[in-house]
Protein backbone atom coordinates (compact mmCIF):
# COMPACT_ATOMS: atom_id res chain seq x y z
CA UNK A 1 -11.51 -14.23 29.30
CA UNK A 2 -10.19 -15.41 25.93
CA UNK A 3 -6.90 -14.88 24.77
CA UNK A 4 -7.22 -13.53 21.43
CA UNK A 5 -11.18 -12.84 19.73
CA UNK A 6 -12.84 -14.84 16.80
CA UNK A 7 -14.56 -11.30 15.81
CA UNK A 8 -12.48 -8.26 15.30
CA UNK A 9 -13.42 -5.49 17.96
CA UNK A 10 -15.38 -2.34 16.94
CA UNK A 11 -13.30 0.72 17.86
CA UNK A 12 -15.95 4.16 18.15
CA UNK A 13 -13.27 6.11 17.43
CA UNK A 14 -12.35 9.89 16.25
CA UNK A 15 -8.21 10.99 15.61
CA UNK A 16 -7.77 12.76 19.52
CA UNK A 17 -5.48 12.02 22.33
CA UNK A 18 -8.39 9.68 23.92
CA UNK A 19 -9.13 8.15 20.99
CA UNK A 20 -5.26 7.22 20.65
CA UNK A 21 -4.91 5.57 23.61
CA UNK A 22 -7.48 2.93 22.08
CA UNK A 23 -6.01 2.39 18.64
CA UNK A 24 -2.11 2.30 20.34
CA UNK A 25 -3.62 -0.77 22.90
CA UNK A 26 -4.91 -2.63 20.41
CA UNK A 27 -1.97 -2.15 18.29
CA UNK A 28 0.11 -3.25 21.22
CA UNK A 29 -2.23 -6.56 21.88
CA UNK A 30 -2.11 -7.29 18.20
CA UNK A 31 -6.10 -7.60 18.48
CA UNK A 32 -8.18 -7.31 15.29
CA UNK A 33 -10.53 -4.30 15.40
CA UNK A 34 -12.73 -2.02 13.09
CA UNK A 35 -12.33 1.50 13.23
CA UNK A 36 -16.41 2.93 13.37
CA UNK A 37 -15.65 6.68 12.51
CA UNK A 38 -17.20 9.03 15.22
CA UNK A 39 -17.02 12.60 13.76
CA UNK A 40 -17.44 15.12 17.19
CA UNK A 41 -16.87 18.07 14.84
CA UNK A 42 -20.58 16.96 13.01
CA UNK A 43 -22.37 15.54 16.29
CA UNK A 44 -22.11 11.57 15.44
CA UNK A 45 -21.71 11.36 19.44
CA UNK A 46 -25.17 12.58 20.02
CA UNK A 47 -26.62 9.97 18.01
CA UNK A 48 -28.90 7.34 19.54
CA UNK A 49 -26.91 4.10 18.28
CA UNK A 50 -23.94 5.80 19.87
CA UNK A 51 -25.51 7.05 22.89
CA UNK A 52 -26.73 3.35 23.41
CA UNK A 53 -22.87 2.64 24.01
CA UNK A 54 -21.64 5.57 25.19
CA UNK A 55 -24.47 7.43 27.61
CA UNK A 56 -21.67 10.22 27.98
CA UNK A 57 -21.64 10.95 24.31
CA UNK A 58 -17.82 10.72 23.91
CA UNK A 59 -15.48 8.48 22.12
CA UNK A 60 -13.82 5.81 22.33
CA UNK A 61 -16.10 3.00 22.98
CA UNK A 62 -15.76 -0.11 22.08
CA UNK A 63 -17.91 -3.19 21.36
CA UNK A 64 -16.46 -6.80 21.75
CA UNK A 65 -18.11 -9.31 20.52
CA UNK A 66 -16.11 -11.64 22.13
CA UNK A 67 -16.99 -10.71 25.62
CA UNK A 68 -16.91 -12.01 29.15
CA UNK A 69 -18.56 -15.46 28.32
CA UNK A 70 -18.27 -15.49 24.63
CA UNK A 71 -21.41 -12.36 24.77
CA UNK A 72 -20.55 -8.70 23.30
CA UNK A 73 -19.87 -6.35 25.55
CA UNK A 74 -19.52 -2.75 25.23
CA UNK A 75 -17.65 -0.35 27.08
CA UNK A 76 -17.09 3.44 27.66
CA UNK A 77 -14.80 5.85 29.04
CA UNK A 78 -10.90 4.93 27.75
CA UNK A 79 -9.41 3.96 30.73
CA UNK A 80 -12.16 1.16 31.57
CA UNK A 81 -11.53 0.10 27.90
CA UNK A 82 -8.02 -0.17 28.24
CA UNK A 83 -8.56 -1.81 31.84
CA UNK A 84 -10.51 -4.03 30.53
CA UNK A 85 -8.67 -5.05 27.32
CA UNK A 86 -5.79 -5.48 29.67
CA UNK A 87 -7.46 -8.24 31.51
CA UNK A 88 -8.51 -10.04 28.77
CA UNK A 89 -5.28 -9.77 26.93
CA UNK A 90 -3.17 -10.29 30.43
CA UNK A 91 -1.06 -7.66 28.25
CA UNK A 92 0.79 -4.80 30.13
CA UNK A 93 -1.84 -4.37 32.88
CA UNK A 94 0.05 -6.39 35.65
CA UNK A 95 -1.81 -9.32 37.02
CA UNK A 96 -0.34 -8.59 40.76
CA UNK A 97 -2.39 -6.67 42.99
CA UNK A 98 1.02 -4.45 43.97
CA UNK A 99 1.62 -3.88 40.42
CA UNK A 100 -1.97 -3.25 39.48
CA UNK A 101 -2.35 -0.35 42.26
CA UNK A 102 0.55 1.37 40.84
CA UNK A 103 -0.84 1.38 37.14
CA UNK A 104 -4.38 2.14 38.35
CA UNK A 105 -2.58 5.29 40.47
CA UNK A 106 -1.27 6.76 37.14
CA UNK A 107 -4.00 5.80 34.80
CA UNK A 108 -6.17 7.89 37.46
CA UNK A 109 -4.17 10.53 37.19
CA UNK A 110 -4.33 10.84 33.95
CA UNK A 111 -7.76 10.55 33.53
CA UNK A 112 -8.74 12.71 36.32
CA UNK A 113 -5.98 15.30 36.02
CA UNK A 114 -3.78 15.21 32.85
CA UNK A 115 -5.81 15.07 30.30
CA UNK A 116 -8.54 17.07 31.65
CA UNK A 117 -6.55 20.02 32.83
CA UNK A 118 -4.56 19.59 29.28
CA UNK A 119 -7.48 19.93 27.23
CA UNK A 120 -8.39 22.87 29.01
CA UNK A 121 -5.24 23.98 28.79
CA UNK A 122 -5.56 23.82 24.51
CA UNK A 123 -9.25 25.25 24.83
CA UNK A 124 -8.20 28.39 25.88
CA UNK A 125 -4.87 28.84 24.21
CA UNK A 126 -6.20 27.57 20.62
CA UNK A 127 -10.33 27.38 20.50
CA UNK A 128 -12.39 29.71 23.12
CA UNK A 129 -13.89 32.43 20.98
CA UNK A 130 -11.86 35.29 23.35
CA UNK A 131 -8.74 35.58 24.83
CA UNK A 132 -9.12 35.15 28.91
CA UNK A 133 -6.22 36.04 30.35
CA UNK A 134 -6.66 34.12 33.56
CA UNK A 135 -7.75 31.05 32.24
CA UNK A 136 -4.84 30.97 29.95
CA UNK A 137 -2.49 31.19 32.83
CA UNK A 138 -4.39 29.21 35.05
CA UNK A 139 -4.50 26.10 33.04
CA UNK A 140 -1.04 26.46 31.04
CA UNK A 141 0.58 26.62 34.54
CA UNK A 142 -1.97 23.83 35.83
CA UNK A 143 0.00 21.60 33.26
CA UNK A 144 3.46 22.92 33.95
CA UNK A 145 2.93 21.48 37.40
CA UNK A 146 1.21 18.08 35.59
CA UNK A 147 4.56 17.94 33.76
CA UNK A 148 6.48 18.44 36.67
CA UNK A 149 4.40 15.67 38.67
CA UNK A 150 5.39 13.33 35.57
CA UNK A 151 9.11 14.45 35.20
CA UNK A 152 9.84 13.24 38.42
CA UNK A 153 8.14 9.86 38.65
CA UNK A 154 9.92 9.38 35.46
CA UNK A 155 13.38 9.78 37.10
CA UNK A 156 15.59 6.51 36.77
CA UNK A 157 12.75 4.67 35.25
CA UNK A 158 11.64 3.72 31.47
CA UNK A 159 8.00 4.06 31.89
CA UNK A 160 5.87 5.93 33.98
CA UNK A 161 5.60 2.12 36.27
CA UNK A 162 8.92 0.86 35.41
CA UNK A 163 7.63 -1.72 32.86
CA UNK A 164 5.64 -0.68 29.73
CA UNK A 165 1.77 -0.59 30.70
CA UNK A 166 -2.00 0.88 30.09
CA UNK A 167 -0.72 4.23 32.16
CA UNK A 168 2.14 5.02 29.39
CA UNK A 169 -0.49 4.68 26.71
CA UNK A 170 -3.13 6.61 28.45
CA UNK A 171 -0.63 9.54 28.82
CA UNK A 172 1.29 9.72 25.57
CA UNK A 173 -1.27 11.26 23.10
CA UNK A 174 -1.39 14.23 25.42
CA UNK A 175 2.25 14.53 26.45
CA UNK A 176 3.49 14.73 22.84
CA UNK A 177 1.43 18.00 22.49
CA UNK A 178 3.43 19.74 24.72
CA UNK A 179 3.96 22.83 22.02
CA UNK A 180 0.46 23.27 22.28
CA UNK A 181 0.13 23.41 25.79
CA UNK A 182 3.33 26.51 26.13
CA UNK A 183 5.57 24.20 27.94
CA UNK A 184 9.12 23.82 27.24
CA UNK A 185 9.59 20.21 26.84
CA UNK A 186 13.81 21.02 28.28
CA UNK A 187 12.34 21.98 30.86
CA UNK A 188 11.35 17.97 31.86
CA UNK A 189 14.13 15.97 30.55
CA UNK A 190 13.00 12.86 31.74
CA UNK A 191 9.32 13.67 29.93
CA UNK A 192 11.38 14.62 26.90
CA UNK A 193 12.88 11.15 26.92
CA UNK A 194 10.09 9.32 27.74
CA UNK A 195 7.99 10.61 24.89
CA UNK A 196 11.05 9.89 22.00
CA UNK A 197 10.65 6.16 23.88
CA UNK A 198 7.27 5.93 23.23
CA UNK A 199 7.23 7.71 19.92
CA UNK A 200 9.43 4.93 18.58
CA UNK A 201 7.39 1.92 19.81
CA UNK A 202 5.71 0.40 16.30
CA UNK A 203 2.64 -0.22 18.05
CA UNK A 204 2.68 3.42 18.88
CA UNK A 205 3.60 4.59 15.88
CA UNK A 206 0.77 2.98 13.90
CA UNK A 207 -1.68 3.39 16.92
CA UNK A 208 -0.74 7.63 16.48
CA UNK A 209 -1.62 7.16 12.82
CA UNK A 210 -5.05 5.74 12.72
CA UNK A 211 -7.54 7.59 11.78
CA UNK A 212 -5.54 9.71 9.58
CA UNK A 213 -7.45 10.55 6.68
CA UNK A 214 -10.45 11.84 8.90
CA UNK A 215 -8.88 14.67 10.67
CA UNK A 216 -9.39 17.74 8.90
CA UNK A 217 -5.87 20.12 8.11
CA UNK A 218 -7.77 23.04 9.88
CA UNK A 219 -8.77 21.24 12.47
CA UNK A 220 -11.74 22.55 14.85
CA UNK A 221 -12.14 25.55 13.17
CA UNK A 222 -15.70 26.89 12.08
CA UNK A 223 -18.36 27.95 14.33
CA UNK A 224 -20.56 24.98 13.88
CA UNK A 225 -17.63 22.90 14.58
CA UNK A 226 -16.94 24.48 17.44
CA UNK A 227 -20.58 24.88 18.74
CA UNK A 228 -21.28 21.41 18.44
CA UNK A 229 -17.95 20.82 20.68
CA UNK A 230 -17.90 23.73 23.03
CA UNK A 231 -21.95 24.90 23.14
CA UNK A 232 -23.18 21.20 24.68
CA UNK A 233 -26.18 21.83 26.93
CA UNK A 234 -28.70 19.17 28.51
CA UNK A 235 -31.09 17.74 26.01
């Protein structure tokens, strides 16, 4: 793959922790890219041109036109995207097969486990229309363990694989929402110092502020916000 694109890379893209990990690679990279507004509170994932992109109607996608071979390429699901940008960047996604395991471990992780059980973790403590009790408990302690899990692989190292890679940036956007998620950040030192790390990366920094200007103060608030989010069926 080539170095460094003719043709700035379109970023499908709406202000959340997965959409972060996107805008803070590219940052990182120094790659020219286009932000394409995708607005999940109005629907703008179930439309066609975006569901030709991204079958699972979620953001971020992206579409290179500087693909494999010089052809666009598109590509879904964040950690693919920032798998893939790695390889084409040979940017902090190590080119060893030793190295590579361990970053692929951790991305996993956090796609599989950390971010999922995290957002579940704010659905019930900030959006479901009723309090449920055991849901509450089940995923806020769900992510005390996640935290735990993190806290410790973070022991005597700077970054969650030693050097700075994909797996820091796919776990950032969620880990700095710890607040949210009733943990007690003291409680995971090396987490606590981690995240100040990242926080003051530039890349970071001005990867954490994209998108800005389209995230609305109140957030997911009204009912057909929250039923285009949380009321998905089947079409």
């Amino acid at each position: 793959m080539s170095q460094a694109p003719a043709n700035p890379i379109d970023l499908y893209f709406w202000p959340t922790p997965n959409g972060y990990k996107i805008s803070i690679m590219l940052e990182e990279c120094g790659l020219p890219y286009n932000v394409v507004p995708v607005n999940i509170g109005k629907g703008d994932q179930f439309k066609p041109e975006f569901l030709a992109i991204s079958p699972n109607n979620r953001m971020p996608a992206i579409v290179d036109p500087d693909g494999p071979d010089g052809k666009p390429i598109s590509v879904f699901e964040s950690g693919a995207i920032l798998q893939y940008l790695g390889r084409k960047t040979g940017k902090f996604y190590p080119k060893d097969e030793r190295g590579r395991v361990a970053v692929d471990e951790w991305l996993f992780w956090q796609m599989g486990g950390f971010g999922p059980m995290l957002g579940q973790t704010h659905h019930f403590r900030l959006y479901a229309p009723e309090q449920v009790p055991y849901a509450i408990e089940r995923y806020t302690n769900e992510a005390n363990r996640l935290y735990g899990v993190l806290n410790k692989r973070l022991a005597g190292r700077d970054y969650i694989c030693g050097d700075y890679s994909i797996a820091d940036m796919a776990c950032i956007g969620w880990a700095r929402g710890w607040e949210r998620q009733g943990q007690d950040i003291k409680q995971f030192p090396h987490v606590g110092r981690w995240i100040e790390t990242m926080l003051a990366r530039p890349a970071v920094e001005r990867g954490l502020k994209v998108g800005e200007e389209l995230r609305s103060p109140a957030g997911i608030n009204t009912p057909e916000q929250k039923a285009v989010l949380f009321g998905q069926k089947a079409s």
